[in-house]
C-alpha atoms as a PDB file:
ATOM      1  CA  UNK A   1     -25.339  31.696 -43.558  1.00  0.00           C
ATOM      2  CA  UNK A   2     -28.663  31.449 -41.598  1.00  0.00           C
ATOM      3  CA  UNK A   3     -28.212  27.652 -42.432  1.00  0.00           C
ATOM      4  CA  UNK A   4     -25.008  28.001 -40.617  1.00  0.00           C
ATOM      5  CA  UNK A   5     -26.176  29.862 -37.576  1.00  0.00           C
ATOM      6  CA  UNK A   6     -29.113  27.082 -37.198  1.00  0.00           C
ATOM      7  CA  UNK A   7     -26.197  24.251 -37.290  1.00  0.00           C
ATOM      8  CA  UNK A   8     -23.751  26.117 -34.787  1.00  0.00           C
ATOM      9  CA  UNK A   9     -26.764  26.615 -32.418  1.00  0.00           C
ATOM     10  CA  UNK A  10     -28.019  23.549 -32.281  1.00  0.00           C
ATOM     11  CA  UNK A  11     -24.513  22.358 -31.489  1.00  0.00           C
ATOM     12  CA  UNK A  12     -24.029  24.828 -28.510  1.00  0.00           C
ATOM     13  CA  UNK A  13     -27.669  23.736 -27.173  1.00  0.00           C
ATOM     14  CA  UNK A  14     -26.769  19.943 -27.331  1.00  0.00           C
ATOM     15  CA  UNK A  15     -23.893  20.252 -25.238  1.00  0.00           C
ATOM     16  CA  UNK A  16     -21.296  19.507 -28.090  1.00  0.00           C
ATOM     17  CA  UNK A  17     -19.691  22.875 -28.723  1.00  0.00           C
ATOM     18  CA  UNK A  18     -17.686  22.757 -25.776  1.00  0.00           C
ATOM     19  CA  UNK A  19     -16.614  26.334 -24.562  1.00  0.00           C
ATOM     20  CA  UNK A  20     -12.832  26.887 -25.659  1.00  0.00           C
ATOM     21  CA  UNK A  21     -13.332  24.095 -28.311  1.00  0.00           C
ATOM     22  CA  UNK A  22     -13.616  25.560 -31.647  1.00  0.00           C
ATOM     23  CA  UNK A  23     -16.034  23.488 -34.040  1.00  0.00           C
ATOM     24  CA  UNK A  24     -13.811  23.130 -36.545  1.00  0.00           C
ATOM     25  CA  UNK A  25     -13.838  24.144 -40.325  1.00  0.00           C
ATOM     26  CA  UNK A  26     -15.003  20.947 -41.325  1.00  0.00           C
ATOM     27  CA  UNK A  27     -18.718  21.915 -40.125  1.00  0.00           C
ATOM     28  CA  UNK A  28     -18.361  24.632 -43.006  1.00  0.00           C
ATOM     29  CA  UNK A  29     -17.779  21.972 -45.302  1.00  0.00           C
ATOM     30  CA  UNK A  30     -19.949  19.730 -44.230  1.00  0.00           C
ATOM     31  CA  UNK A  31     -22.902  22.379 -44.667  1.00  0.00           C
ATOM     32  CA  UNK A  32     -21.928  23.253 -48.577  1.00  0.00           C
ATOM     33  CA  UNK A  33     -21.367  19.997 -49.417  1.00  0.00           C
ATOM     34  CA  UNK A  34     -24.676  18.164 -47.895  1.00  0.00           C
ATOM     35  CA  UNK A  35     -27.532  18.787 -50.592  1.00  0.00           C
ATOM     36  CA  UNK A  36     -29.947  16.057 -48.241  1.00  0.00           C
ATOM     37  CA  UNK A  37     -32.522  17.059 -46.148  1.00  0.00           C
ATOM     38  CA  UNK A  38     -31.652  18.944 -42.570  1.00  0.00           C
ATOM     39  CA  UNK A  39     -31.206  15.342 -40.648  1.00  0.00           C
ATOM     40  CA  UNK A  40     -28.129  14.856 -43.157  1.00  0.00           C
ATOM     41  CA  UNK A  41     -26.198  18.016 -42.089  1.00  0.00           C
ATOM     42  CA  UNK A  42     -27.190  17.708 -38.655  1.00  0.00           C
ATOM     43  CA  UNK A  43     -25.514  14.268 -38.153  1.00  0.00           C
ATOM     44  CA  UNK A  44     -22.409  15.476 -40.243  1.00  0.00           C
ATOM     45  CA  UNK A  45     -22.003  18.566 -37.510  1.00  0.00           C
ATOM     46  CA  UNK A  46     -22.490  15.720 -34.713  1.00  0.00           C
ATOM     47  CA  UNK A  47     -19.686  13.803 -35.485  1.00  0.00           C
ATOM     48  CA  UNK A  48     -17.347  16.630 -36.064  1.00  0.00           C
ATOM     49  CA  UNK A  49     -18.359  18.302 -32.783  1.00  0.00           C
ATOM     50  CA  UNK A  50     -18.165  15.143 -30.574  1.00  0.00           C
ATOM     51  CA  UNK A  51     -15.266  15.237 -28.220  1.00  0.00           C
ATOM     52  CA  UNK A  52     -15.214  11.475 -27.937  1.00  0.00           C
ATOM     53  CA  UNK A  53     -12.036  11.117 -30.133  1.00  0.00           C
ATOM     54  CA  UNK A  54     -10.200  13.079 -28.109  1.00  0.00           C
ATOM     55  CA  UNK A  55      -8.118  10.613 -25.777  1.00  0.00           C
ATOM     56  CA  UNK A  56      -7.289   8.971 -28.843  1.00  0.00           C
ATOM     57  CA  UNK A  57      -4.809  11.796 -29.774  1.00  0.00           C
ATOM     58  CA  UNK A  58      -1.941  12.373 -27.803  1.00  0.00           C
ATOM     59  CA  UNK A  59      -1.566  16.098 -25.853  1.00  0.00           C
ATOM     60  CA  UNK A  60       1.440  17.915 -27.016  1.00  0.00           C
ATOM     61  CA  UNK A  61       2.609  20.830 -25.554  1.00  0.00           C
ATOM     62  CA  UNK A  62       5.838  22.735 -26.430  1.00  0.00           C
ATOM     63  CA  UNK A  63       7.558  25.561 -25.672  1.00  0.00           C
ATOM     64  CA  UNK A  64      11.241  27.246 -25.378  1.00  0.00           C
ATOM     65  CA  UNK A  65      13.511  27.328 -22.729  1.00  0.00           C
ATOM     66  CA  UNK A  66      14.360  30.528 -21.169  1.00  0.00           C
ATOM     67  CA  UNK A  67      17.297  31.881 -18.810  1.00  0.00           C
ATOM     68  CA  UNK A  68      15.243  31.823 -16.206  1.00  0.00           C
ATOM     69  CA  UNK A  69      14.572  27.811 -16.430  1.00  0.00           C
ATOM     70  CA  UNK A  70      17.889  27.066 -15.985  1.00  0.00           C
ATOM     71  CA  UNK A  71      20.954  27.088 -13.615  1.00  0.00           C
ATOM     72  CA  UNK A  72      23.961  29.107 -14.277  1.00  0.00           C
ATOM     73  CA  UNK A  73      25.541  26.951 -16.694  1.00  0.00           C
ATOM     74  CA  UNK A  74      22.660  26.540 -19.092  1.00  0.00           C
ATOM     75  CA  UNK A  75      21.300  23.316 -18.055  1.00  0.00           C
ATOM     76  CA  UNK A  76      17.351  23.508 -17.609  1.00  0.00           C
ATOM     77  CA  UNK A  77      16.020  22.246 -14.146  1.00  0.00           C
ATOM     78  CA  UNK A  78      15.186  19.068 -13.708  1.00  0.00           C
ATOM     79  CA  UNK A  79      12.312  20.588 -11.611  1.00  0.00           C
ATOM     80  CA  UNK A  80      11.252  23.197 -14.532  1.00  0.00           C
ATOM     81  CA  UNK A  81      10.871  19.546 -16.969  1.00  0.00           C
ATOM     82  CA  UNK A  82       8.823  18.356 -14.164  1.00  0.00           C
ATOM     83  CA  UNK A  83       6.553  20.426 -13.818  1.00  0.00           C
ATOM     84  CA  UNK A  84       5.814  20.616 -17.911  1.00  0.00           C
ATOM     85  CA  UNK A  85       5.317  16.960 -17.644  1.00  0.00           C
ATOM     86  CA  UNK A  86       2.796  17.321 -15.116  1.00  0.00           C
ATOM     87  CA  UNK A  87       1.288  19.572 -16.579  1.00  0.00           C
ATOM     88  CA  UNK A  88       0.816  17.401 -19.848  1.00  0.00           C
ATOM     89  CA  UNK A  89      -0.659  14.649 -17.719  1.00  0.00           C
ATOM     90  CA  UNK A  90      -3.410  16.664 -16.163  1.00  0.00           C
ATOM     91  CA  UNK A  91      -4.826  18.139 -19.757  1.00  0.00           C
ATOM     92  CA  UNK A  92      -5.092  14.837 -21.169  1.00  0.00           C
ATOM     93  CA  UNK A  93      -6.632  12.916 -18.333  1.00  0.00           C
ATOM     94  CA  UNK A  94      -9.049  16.080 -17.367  1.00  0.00           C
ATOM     95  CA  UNK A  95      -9.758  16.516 -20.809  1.00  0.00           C
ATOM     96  CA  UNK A  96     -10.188  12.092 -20.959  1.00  0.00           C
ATOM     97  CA  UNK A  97     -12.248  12.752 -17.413  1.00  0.00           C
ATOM     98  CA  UNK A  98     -14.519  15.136 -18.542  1.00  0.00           C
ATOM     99  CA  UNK A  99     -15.404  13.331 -22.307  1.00  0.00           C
ATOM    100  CA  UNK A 100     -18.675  12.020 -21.450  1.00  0.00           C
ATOM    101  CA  UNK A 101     -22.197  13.672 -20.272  1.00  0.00           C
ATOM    102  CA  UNK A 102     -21.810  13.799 -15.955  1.00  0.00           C
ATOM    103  CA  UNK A 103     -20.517  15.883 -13.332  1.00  0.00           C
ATOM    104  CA  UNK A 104     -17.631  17.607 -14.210  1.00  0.00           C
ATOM    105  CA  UNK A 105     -13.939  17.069 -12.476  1.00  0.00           C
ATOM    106  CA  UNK A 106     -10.582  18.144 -12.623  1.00  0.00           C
ATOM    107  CA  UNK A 107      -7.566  15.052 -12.611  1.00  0.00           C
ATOM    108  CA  UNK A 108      -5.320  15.527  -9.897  1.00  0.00           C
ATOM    109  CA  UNK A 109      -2.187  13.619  -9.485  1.00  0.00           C
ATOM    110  CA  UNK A 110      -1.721  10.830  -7.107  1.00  0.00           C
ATOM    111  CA  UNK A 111       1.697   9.184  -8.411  1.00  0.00           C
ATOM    112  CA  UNK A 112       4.645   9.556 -10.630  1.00  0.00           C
ATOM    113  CA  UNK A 113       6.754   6.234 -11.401  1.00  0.00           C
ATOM    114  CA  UNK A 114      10.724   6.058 -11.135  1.00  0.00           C
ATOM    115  CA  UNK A 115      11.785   8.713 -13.680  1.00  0.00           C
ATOM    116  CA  UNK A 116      15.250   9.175 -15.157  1.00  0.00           C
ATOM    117  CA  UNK A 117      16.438  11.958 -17.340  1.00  0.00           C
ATOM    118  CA  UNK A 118      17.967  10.795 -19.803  1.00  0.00           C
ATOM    119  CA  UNK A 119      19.962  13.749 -21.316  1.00  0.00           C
ATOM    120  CA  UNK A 120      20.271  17.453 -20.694  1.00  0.00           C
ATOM    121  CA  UNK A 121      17.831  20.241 -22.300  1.00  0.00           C
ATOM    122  CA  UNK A 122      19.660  23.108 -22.315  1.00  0.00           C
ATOM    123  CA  UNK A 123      18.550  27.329 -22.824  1.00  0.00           C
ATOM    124  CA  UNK A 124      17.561  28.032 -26.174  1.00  0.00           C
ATOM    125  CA  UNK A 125      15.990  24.561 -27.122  1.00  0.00           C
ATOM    126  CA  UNK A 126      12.603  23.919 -27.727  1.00  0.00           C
ATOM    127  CA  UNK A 127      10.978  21.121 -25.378  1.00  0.00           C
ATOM    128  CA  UNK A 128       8.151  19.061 -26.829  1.00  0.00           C
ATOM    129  CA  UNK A 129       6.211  17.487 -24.260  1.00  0.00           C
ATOM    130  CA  UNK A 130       3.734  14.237 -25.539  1.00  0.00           C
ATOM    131  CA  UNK A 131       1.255  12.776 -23.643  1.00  0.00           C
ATOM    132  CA  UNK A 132      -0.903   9.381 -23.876  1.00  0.00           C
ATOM    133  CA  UNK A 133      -3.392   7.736 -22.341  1.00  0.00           C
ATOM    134  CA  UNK A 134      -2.044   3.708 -21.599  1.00  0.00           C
ATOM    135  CA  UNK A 135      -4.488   2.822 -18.977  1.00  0.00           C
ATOM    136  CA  UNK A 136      -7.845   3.389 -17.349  1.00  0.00           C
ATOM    137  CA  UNK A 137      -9.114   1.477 -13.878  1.00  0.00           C
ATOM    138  CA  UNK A 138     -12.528   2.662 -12.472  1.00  0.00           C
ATOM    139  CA  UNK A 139     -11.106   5.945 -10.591  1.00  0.00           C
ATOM    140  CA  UNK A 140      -7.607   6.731 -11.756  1.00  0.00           C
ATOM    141  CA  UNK A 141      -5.674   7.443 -15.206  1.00  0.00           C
ATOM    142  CA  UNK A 142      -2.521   6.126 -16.238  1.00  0.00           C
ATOM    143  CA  UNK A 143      -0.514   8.672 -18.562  1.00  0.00           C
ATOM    144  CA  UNK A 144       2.718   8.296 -20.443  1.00  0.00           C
ATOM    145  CA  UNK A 145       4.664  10.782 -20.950  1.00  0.00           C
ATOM    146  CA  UNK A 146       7.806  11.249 -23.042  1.00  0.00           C
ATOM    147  CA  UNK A 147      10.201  14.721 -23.161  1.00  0.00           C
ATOM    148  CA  UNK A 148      12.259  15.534 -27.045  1.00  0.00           C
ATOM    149  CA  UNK A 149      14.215  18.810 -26.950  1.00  0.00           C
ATOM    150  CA  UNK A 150      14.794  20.145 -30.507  1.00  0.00           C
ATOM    151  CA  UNK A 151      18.085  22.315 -31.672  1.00  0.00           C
ATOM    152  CA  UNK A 152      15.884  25.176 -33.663  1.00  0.00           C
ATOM    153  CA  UNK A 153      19.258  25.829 -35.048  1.00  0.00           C
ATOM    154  CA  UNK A 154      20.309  21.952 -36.605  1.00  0.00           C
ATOM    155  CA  UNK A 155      17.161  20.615 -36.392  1.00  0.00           C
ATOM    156  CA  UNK A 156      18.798  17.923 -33.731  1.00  0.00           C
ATOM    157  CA  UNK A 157      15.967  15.952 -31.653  1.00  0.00           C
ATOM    158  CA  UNK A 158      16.665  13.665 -28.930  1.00  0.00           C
ATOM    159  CA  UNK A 159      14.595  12.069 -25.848  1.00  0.00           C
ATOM    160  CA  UNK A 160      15.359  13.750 -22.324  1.00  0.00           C
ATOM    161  CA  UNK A 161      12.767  11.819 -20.561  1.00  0.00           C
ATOM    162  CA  UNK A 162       9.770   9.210 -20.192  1.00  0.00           C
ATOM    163  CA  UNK A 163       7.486   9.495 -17.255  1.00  0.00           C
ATOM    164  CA  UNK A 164       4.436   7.396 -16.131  1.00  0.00           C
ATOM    165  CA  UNK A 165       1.907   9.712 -14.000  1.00  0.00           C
ATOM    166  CA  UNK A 166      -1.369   8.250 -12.346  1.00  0.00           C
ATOM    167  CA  UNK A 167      -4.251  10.583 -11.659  1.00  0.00           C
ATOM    168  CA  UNK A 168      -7.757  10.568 -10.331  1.00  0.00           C
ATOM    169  CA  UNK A 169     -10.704  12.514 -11.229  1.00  0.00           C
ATOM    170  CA  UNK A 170     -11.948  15.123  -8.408  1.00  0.00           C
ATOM    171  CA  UNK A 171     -15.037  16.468  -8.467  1.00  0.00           C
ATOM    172  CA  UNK A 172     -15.837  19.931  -8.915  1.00  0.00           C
ATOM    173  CA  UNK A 173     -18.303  20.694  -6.422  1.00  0.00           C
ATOM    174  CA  UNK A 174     -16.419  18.644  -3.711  1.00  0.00           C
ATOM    175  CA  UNK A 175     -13.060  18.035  -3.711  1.00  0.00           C
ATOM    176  CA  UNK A 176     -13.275  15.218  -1.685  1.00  0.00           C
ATOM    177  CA  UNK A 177     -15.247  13.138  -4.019  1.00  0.00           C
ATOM    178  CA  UNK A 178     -13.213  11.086  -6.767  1.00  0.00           C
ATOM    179  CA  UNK A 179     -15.682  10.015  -9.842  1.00  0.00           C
ATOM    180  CA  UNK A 180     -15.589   7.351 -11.974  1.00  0.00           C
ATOM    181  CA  UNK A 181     -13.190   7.412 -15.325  1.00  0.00           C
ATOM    182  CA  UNK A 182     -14.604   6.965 -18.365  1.00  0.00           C
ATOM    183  CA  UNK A 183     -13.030   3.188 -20.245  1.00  0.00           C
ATOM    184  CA  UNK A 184     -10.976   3.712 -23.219  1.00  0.00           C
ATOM    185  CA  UNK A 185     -10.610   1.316 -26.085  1.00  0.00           C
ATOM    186  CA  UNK A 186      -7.124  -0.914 -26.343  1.00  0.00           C
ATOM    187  CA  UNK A 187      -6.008  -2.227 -30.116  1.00  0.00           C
ATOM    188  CA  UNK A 188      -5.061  -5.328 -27.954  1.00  0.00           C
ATOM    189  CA  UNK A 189      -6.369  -7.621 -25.277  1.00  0.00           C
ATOM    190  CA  UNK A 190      -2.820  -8.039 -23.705  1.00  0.00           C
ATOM    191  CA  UNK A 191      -2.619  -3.545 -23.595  1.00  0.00           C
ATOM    192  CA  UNK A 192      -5.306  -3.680 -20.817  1.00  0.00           C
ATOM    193  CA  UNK A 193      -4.124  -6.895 -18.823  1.00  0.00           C
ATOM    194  CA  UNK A 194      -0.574  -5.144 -18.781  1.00  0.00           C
ATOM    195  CA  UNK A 195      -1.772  -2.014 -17.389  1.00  0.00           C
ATOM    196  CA  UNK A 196      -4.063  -3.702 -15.017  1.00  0.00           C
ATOM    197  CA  UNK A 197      -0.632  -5.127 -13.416  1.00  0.00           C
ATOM    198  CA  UNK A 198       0.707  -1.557 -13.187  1.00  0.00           C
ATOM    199  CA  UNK A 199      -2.087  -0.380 -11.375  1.00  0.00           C
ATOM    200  CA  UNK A 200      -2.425  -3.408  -8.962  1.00  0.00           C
ATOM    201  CA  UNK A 201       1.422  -2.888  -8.727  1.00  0.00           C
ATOM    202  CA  UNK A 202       1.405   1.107  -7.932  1.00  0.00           C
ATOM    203  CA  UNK A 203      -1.533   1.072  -5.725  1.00  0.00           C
ATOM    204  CA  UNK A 204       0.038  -1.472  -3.384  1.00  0.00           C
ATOM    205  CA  UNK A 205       3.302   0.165  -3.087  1.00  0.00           C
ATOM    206  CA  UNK A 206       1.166   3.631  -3.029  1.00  0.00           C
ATOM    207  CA  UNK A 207      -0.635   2.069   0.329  1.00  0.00           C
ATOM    208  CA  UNK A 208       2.817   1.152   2.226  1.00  0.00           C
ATOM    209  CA  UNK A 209       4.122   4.498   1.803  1.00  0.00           C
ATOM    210  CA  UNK A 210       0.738   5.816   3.260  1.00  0.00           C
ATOM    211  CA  UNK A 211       1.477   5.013   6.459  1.00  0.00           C
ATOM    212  CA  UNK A 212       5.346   5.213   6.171  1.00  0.00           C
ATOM    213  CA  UNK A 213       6.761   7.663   8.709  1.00  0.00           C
ATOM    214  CA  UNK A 214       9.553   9.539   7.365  1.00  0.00           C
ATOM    215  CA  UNK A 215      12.728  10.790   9.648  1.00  0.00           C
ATOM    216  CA  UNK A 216      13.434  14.431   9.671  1.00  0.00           C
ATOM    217  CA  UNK A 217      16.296  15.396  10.203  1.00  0.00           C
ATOM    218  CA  UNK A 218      16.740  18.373  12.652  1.00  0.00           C
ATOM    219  CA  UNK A 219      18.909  21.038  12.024  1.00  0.00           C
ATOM    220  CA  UNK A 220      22.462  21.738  13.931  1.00  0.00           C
ATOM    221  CA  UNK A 221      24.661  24.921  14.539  1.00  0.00           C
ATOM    222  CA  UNK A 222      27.578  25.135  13.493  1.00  0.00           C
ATOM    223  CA  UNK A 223      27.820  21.628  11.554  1.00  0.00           C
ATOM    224  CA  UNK A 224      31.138  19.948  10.565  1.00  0.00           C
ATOM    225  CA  UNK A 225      31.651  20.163   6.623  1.00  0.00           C
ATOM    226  CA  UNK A 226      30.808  17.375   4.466  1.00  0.00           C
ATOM    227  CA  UNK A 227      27.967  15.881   6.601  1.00  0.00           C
ATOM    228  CA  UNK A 228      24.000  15.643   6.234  1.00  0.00           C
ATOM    229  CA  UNK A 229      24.094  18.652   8.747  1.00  0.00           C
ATOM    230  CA  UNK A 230      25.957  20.904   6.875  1.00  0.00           C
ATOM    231  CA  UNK A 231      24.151  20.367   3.615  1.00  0.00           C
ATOM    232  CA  UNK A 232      20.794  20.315   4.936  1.00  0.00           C
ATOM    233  CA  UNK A 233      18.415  22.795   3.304  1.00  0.00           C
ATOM    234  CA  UNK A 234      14.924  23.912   4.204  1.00  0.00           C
ATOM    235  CA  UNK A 235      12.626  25.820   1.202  1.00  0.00           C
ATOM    236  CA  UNK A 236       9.500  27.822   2.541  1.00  0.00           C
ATOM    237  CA  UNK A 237       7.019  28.677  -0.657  1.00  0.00           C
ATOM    238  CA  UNK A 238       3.919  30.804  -0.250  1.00  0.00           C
ATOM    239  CA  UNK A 239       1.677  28.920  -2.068  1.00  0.00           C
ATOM    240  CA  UNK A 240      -0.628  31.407  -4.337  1.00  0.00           C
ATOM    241  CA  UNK A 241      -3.076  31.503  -7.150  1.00  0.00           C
ATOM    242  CA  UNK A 242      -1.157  30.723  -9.972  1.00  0.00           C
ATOM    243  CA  UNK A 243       0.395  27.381  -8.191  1.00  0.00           C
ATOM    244  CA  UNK A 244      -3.010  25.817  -7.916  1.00  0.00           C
ATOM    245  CA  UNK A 245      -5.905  24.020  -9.834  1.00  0.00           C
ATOM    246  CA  UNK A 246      -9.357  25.118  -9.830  1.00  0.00           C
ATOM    247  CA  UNK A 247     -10.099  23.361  -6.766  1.00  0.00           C
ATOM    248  CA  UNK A 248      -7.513  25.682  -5.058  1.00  0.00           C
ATOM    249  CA  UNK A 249      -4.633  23.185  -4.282  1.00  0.00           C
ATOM    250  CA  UNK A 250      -1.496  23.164  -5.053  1.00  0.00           C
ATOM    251  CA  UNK A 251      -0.538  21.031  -8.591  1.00  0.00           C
ATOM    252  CA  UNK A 252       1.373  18.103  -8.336  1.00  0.00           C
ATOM    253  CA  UNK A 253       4.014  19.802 -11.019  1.00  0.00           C
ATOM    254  CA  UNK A 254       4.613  22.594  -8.707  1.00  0.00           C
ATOM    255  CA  UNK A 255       5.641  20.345  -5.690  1.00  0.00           C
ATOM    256  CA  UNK A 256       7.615  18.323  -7.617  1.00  0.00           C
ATOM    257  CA  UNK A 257       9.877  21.622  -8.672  1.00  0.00           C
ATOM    258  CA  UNK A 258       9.835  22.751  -5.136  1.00  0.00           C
ATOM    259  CA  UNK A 259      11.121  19.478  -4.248  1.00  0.00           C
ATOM    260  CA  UNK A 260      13.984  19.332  -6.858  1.00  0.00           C
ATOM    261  CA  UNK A 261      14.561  23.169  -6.323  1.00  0.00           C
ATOM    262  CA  UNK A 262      15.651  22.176  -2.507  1.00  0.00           C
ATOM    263  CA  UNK A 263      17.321  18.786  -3.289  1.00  0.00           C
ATOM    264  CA  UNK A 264      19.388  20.755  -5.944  1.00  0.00           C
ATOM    265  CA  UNK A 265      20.653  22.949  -3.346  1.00  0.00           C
ATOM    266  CA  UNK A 266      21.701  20.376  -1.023  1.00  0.00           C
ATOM    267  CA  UNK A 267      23.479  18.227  -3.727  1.00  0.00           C
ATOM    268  CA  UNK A 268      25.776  22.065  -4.951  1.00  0.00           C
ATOM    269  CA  UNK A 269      26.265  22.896  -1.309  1.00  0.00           C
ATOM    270  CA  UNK A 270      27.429  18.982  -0.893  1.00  0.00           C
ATOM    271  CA  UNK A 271      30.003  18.989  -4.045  1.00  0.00           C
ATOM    272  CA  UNK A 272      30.488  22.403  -4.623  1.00  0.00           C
ATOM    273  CA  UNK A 273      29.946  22.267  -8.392  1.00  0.00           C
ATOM    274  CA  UNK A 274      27.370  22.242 -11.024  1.00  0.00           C
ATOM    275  CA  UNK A 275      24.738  19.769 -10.384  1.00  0.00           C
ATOM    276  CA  UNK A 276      21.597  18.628 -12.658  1.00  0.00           C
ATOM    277  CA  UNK A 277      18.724  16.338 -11.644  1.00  0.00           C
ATOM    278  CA  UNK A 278      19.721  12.649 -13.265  1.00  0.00           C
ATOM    279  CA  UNK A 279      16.771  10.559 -11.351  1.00  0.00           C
ATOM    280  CA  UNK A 280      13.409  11.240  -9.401  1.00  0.00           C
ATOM    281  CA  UNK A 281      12.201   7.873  -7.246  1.00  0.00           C
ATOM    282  CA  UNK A 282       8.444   7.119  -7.255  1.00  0.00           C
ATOM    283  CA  UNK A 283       6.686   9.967  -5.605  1.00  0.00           C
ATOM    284  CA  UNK A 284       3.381   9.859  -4.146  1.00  0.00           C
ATOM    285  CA  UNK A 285       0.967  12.322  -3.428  1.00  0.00           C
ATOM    286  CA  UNK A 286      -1.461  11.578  -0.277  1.00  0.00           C
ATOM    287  CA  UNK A 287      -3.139  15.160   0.509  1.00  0.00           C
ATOM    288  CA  UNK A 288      -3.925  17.879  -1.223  1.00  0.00           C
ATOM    289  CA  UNK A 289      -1.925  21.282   0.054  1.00  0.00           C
ATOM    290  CA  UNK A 290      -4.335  24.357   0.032  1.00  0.00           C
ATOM    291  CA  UNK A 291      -3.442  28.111  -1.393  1.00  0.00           C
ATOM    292  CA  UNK A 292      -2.742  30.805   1.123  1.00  0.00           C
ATOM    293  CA  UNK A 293      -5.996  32.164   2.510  1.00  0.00           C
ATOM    294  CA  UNK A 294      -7.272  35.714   3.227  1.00  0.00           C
ATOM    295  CA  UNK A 295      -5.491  37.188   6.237  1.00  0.00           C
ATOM    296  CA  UNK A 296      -8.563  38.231   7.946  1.00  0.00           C
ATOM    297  CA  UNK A 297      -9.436  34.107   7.483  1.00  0.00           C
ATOM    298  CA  UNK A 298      -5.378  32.657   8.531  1.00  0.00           C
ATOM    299  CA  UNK A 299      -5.454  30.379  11.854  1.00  0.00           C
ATOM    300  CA  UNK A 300      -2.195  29.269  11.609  1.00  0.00           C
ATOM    301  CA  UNK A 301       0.609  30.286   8.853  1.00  0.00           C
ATOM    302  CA  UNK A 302       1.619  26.716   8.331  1.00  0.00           C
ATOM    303  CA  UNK A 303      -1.763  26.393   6.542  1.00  0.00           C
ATOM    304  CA  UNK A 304      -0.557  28.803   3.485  1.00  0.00           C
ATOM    305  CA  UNK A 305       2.943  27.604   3.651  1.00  0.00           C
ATOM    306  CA  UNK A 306       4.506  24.157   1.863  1.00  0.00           C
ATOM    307  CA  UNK A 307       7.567  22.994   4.091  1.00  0.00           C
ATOM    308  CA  UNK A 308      10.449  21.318   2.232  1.00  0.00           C
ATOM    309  CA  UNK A 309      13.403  19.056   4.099  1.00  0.00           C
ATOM    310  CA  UNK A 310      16.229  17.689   1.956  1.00  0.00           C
ATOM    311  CA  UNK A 311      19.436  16.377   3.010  1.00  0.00           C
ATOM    312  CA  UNK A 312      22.371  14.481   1.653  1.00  0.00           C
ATOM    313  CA  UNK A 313      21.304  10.514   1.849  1.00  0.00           C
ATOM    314  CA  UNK A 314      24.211   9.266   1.024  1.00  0.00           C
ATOM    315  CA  UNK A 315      26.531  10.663   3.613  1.00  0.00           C
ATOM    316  CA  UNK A 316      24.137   8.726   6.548  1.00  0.00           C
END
C-alpha cells in the first residue's frame, strides 16, 4: 500500500493524474504484477496515466429524452439535438486541445456544416451522441459527429443525424488569444489531404459571410395573414451562468437552440400544424456573446440580452 501511495504521488506531481481523471485500475495491477526494480513500475504507471490516447477514442455521450425536450406531439427539438451535438464537439476537441504540456484553453465553436436530420427522436428514447476527431489545421478542430436514438423497449437503433463542427482553442487567461492545436495521427496519407480541402473550403466561405450584411426585417401592425409579416417572431433570452463556458460566453449549442426555438415558431404560426426541424444551413459563429453582468456593472441591457429575428423565407 505505501508502494501504492509512492506510485499515485508521483503521478499527481508529474502532471499526469489529471484532476477529474481517475488513474485507472490498471495502475493496481501494474504494481502487483511488476517484481523489477522501482524504474519498472514507474514506467508501467506512465503509460497508463498519459492522456495522449485520448483523441484516439471517440466521446460518447447519452442520455434520455424527456417531456420537456420535445413539442406537443412527442417529437424532440431539433434545437434540444443541437445543442447535445455541440456539446459533444467541445469535450472532445477541449479535451484534444488541452492533451499536451502548455497553456491551457477551452474549444469554442466557430462553424457547423449543412446538417440534415435525418429521422425523428422522439420522448422516451435514448439519444447516443458520438464524437471524432477527422481533422486538425494549426488553430482549429474538425469534429464529426453522428446522432443514434435507441427504442429501450425493442432495442431499435437508427441514425437521426451527422454533423461536422469546427472549433478553435481559446485561451484561458485571455479570451482573445486562439493557441495552437496539437497534430493528430491519420491511418492514411489521403485522411489529412481530404480534410485539408474542408478546411481551405470552410474558412473561405466562413470569410464571405464575415462581412455579409444581413436584412432585417422590421416588424408591421396589423399584418395581412400568410406573409413574412405576420409570421415574424422575435425571441429575447437572458443569457446566464449555466448558458456559458468558462470564459463566460455563451456556447455555440445554446445559440443554435435559441435559433431553432424562434425559427420553429415562425414555421407553426406559418402552417398552423406540427412542425419539426428537417435541415440547419452552415452556421457561423463570428463573436463571442457575453453572460448578463452585475446590475450595479450593466451600461446598456442589450449587453446581457441575445436578440433573435426569424421570418418565413419562402413567402419573400
Amino acid at each position: 500500500m505505501r508502494l501504492l501511495a509512492w506510485a499515485l504521488r508521483l503521478c499527481e506531481l508529474s502532471g499526469q493524474g489529471a484532476p477529474g481523471r481517475p488513474v485507472s485500475a490498471r495502475v493496481c495491477l501494474g504494481l502487483r504484477i511488476s517484481k523489477g526494480p522501482r524504474e519498472r513500475c514507474w514506467a508501467s504507471i506512465r503509460a497508463v496515466g498519459t492522456r495522449s490516447d485520448l483523441p484516439s477514442h471517440p466521446c460518447v455521450a447519452t442520455r434520455i429524452m424527456r417531456p420537456d425536450d420535445a413539442n406537443v406531439a412527442g417529437n424532440v427539438h431539433g434545437g434540444t439535438i443541437l445543442k447535445m451535438i455541440e456539446e459533444a464537439g467541445a469535450i472532445i476537441s477541449t479535451r484534444h486541445c488541452n492533451s499536451q504540456n502548455g497553456e491551457r484553453c477551452v474549444a469554442a465553436l466557430a462553424r457547423v456544416e449543412r446538417t440534415d436530420f435525418l429521422s425523428p427522436m422522439c420522448i422516451g428514447e435514448v439519444a447516443h451522441v458520438s464524437a471524432e476527431i477527422t481533422y486538425t489545421s494549426k488553430h482549429s478542430v474538425e469534429v464529426q459527429v453522428n446522432v443514434m436514438s435507441e427504442n429501450i423497449l425493442t432495442g431499435t437503433k437508427k441514425l437521426t443525424n451527422k454533423a461536422t463542427l469546427w472549433y478553435v482553442p481559446l485561451s484561458l487567461k485571455n479570451v482573445d488569444k486562439v493557441l495552437e492545436v496539437p497534430p493528430v495521427v491519420y491511418s492514411r496519407q489521403e485522411q489529412e489531404e481530404e480534410g485539408r480541402k474542408r478546411y481551405e473550403a470552410q474558412k473561405l466561405e466562413r470569410m464571405e459571410t464575415k462581412w455579409r450584411n444581413g436584412d432585417i426585417v422590421q416588424p408591421a401592425l396589423n399584418p395581412e395573414p400568410n406573409t413574412v409579416s405576420y409570421s415574424q417572431s422575435s425571441l429575447i433570452h437572458l443569457v446566464g451562468p449555466s448558458d456559458c463556458t468558462l470564459h463566460g460566453f455563451v456556447h455555440g449549442g445554446v445559440t443554435m437552440k435559441l435559433m431553432d426555438e424562434v425559427a420553429g415558431i415562425v414555421a407553426a404560426r406559418h402552417c398552423k400544424t406540427n412542425i419539426v426541424t428537417a435541415s440547419v444551413d452552415a452556421i457561423n459563429f463570428h463573436d463571442k456573446i457575453r453572460k448578463a453582468v452585475a446590475a450595479s456593472d450593466l451600461e446598456s441591457p442589450l449587453l446581457c440580452h441575445h436578440h433573435l429575428w426569424a421570418h418565413d423565407l419562402h413567402e419573400q
